[in-house]
C-alpha atoms as a PDB file:
ATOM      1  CA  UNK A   1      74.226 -60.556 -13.321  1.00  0.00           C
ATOM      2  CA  UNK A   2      77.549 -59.320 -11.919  1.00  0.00           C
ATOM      3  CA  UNK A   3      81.250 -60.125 -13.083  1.00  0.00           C
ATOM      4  CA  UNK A   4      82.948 -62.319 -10.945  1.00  0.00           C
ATOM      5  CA  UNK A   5      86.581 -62.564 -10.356  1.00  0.00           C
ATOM      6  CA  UNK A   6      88.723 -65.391  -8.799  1.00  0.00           C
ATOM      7  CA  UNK A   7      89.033 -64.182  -5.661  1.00  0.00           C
ATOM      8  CA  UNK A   8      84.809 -65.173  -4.618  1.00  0.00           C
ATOM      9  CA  UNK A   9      84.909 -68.167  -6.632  1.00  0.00           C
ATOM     10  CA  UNK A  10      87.455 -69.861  -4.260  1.00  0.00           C
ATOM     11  CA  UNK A  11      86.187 -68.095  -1.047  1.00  0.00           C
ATOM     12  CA  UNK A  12      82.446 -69.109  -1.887  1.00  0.00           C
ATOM     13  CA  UNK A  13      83.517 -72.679  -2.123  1.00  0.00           C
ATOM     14  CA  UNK A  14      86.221 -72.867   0.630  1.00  0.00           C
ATOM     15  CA  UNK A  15      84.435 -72.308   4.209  1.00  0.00           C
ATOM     16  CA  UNK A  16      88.383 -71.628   5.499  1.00  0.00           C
ATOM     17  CA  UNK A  17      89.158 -69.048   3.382  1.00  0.00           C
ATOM     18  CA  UNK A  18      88.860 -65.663   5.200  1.00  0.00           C
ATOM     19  CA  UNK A  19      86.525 -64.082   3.295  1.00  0.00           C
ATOM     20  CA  UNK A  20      83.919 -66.841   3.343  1.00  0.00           C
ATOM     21  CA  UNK A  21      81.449 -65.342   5.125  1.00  0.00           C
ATOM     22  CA  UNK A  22      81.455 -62.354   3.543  1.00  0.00           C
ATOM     23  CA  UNK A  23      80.829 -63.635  -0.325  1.00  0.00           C
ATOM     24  CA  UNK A  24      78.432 -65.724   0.646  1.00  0.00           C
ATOM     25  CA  UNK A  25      76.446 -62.621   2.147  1.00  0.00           C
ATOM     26  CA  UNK A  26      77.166 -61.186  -1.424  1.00  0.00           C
ATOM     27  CA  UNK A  27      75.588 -63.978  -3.080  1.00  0.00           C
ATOM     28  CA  UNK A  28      72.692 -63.739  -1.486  1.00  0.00           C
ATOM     29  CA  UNK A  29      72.190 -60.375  -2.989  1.00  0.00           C
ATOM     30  CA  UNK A  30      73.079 -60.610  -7.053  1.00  0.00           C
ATOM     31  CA  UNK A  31      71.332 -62.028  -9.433  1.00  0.00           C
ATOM     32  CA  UNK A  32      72.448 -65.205 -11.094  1.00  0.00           C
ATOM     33  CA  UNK A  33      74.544 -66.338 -13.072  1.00  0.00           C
ATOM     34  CA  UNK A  34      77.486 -64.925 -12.002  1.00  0.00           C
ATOM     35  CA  UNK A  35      79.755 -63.814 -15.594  1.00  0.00           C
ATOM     36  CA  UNK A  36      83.264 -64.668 -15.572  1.00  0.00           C
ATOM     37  CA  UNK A  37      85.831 -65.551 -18.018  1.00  0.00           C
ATOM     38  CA  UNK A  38      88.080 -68.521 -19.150  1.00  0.00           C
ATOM     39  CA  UNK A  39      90.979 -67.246 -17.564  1.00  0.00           C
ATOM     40  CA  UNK A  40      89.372 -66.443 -14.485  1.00  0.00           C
ATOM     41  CA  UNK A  41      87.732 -69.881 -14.343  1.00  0.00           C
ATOM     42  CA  UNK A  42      91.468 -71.380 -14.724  1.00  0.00           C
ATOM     43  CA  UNK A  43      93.143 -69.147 -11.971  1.00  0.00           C
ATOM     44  CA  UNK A  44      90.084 -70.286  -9.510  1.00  0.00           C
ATOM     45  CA  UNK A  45      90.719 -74.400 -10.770  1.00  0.00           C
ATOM     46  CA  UNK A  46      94.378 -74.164 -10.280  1.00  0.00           C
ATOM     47  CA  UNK A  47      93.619 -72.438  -6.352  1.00  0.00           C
ATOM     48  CA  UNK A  48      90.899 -75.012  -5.453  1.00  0.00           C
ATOM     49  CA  UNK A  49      92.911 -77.765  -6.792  1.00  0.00           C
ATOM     50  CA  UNK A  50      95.693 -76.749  -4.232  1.00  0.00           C
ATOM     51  CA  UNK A  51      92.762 -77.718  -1.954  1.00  0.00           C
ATOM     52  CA  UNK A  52      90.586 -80.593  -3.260  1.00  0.00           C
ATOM     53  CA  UNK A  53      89.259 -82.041  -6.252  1.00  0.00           C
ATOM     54  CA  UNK A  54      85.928 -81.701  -4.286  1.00  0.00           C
ATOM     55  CA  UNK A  55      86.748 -78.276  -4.537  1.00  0.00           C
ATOM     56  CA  UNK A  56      87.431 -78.207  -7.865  1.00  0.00           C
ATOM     57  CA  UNK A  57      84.329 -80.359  -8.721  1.00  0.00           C
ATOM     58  CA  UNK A  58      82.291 -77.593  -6.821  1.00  0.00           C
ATOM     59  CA  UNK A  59      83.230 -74.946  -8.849  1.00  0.00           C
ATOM     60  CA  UNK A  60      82.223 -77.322 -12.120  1.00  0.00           C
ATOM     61  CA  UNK A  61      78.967 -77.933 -10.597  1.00  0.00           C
ATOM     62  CA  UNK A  62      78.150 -73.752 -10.503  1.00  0.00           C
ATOM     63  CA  UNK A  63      79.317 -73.996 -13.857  1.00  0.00           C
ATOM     64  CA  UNK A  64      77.208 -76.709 -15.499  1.00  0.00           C
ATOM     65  CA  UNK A  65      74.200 -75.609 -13.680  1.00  0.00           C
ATOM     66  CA  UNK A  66      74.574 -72.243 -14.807  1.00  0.00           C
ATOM     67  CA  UNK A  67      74.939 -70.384 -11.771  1.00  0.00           C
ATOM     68  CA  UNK A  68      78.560 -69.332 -13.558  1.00  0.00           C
ATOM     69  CA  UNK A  69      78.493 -68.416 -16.795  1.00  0.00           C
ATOM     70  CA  UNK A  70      81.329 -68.433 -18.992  1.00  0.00           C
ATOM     71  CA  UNK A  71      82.063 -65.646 -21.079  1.00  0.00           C
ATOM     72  CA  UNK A  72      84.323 -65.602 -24.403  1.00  0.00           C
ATOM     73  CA  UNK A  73      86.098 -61.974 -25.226  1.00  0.00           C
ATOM     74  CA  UNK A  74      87.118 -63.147 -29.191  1.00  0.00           C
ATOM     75  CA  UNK A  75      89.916 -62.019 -31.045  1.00  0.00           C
ATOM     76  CA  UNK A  76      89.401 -58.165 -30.815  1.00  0.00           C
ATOM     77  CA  UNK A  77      88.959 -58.974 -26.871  1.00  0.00           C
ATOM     78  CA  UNK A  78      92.382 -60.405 -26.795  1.00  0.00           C
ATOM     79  CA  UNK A  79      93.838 -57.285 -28.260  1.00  0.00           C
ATOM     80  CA  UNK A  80      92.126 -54.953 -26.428  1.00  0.00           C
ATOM     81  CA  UNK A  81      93.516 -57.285 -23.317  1.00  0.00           C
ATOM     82  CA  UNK A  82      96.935 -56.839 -24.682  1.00  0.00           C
ATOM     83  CA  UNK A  83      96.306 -52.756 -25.078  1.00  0.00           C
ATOM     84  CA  UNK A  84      95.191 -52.721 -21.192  1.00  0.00           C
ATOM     85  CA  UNK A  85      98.280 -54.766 -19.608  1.00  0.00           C
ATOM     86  CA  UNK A  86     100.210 -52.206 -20.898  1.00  0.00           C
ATOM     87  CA  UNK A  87      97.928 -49.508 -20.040  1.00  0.00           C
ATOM     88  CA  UNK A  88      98.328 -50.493 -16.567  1.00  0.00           C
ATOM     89  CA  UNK A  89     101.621 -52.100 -16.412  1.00  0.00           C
ATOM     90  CA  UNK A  90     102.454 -50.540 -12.742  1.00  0.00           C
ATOM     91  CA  UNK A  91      99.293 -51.372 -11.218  1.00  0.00           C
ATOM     92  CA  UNK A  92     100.016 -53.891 -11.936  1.00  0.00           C
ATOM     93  CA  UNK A  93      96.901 -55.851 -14.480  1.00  0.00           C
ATOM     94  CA  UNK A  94      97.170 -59.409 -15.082  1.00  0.00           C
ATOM     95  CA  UNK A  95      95.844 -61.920 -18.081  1.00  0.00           C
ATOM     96  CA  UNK A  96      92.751 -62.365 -16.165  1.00  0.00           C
ATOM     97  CA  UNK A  97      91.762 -59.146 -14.692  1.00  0.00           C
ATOM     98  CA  UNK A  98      92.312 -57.618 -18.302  1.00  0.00           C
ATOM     99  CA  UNK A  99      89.565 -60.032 -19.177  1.00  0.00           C
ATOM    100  CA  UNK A 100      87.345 -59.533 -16.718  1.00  0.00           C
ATOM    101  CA  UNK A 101      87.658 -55.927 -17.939  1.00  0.00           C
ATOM    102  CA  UNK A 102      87.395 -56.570 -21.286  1.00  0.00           C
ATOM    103  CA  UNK A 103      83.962 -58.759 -20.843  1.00  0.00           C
ATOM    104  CA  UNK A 104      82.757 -55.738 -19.007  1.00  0.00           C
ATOM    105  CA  UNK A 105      83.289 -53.537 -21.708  1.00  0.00           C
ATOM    106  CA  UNK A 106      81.613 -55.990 -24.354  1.00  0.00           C
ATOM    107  CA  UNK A 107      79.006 -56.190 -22.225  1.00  0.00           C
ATOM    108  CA  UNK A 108      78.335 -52.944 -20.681  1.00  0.00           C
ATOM    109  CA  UNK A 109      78.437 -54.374 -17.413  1.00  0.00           C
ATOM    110  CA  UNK A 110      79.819 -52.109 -14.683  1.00  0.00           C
ATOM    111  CA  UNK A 111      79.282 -54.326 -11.522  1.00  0.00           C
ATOM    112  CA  UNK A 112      82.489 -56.772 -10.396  1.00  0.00           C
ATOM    113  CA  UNK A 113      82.390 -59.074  -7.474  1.00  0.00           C
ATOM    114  CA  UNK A 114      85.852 -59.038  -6.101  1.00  0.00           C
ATOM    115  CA  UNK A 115      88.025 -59.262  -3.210  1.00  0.00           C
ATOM    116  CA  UNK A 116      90.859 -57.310  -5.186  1.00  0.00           C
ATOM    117  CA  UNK A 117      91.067 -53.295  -4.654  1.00  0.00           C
ATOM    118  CA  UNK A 118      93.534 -52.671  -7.788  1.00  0.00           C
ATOM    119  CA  UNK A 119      89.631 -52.935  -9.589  1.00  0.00           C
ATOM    120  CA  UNK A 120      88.948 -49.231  -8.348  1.00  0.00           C
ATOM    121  CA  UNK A 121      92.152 -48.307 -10.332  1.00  0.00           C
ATOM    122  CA  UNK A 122      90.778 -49.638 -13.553  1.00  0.00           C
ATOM    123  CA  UNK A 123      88.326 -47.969 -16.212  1.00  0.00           C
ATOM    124  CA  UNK A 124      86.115 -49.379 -18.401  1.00  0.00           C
ATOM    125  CA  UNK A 125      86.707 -47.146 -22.233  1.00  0.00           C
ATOM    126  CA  UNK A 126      89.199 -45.657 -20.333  1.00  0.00           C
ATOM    127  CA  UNK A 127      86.957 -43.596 -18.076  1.00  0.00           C
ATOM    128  CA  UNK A 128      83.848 -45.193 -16.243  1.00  0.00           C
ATOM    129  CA  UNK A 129      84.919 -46.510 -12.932  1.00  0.00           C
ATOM    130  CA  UNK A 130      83.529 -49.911 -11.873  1.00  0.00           C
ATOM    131  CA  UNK A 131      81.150 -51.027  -9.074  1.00  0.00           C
ATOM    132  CA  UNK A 132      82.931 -53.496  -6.549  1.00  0.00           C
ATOM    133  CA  UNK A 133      81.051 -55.474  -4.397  1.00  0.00           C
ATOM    134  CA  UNK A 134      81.894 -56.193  -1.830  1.00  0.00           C
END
């Protein structure tokens, strides 16, 4: 298993977005399901929906078949989301990194699929430096 941000979501299901290719090479080489969060999820709906509902429908179809799994941070997570925005205010983090981050601590997962470099800036506890694949 490996936390997944927006940024492969959308490329693995769009064959025009640039990094296509790539993520799909990825894929090949995690193990299922692929952990992401509720905000994540949202950010990738509202980008494929720019494209299709196919698109969209796609993305629902990793879901329900549990390629995707959804995680849930709780009430602590949300505060510990809050703590981490501000933490990295310049870099700057947003809702759904911080939840990606957060999941990762619960977890103690250190792997992130992502197509976003500020994730090499961020540390899990405030000192263990994440994986990112690609």
């Amino acid at each position: 298993m490996i936390l997944t941000d927006t940024g492969p979501l959308v490329a693995l299901i769009d064959p025009d977005e640039e990094d296509h290719t790539r993520c799909v090479t990825v894929l090949v080489s995690v193990v299922l399901p692929l952990v992401t969060t509720w905000a994540v999820m949202t950010e990738a709906m509202y980008l494929l929906g720019n494209i299709s509902w196919r698109a969209q429908d796609a993305l629902w179809r990793l879901v329900l078949r549990g390629d995707v799994e959804l995680g849930h941070v709780g009430e602590q997570g949300l505060l510990r989301m809050h703590s981490l925005m501000q933490q990295y205010r310049d870099t700057p983090m947003d809702f759904a990194d911080a939840s990606l981050i957060v999941l990762a601590e619960q977890r103690s997962m250190t792997r992130i699929f992502t197509l976003d470099s500020h994730f090499h800036a961020y540390r899990l506890h405030g000192r263990q430096r994440l994986d990112v694949v690609p």
